[in-house]
Protein backbone atom coordinates (compact mmCIF):
# COMPACT_ATOMS: atom_id res chain seq x y z
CA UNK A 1 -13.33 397.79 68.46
CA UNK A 2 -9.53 399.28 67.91
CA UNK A 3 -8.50 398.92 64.67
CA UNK A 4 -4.90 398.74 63.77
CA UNK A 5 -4.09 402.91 63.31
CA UNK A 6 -5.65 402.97 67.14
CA UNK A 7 -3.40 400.81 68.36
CA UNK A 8 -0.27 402.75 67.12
CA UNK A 9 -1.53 405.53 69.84
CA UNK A 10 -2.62 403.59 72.74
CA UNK A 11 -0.51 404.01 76.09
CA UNK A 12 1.76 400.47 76.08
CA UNK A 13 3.06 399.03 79.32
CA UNK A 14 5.47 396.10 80.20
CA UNK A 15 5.15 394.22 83.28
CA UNK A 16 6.63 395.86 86.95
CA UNK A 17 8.00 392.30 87.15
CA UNK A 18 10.00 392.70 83.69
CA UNK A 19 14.11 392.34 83.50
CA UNK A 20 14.18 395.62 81.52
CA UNK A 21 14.75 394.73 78.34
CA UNK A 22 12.95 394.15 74.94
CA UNK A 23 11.51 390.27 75.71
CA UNK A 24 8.19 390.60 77.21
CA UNK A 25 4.48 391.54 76.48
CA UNK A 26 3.10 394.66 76.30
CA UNK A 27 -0.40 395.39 77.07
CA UNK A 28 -2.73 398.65 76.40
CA UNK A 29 -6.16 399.18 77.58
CA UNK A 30 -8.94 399.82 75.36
CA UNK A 31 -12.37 401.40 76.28
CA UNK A 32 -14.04 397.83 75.51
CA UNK A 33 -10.59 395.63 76.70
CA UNK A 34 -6.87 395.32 76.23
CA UNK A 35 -4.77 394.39 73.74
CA UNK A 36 -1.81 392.25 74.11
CA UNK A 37 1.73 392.73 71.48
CA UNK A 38 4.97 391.25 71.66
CA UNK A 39 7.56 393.98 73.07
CA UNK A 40 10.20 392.51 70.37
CA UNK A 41 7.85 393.07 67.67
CA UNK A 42 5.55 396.26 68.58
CA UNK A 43 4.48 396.71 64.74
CA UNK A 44 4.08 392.86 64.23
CA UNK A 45 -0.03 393.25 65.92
CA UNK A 46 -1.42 392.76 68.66
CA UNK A 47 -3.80 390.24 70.29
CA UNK A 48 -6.73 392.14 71.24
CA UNK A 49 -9.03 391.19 74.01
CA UNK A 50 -12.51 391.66 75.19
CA UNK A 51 -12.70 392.95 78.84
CA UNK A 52 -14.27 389.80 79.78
CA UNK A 53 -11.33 387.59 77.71
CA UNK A 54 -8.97 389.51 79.45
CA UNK A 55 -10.21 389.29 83.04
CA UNK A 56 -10.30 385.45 81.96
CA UNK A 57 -6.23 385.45 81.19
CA UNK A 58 -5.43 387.03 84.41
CA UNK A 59 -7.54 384.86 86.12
CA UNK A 60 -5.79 382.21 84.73
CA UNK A 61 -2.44 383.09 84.93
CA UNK A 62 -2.77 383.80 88.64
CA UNK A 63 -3.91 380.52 89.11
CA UNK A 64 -1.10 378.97 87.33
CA UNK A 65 -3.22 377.36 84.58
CA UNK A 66 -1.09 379.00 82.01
CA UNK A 67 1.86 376.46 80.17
CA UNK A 68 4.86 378.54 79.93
CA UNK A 69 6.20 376.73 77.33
């Protein structure tokens, strides 16, 4: 599992489909997942994922399942 010094060094991306600026998620892969932070808020944590939870959130967000609110 990454524990919070890992994360700190992990390669962060924002979405292709983000406006540019500082209000989205970030994401990292992890040998055993992803983890998930808050682009405003890098050194507030992150939301860390097993591969098979994350496969699970993409699935779901493509499928609209997701509320945006």
């Amino acid at each position: 599992m990454v524990t919070d010094t890992d994360l700190a060094r992990l390669e962060w991306r924002k979405s292709s489909y983000s406006g540019g600026g500082n209000d989205c998620v970030e994401v990292a892969f992890t040998g055993d997942g992803a983890a998930v932070r808050d682009s405003k808020n890098p050194g507030g944590g992150a939301l860390r994922l097993s591969r098979r939870e994350w496969d699970g959130l993409l699935a779901a967000a493509r499928a609209g399942r997701l509320d945006p609110r």
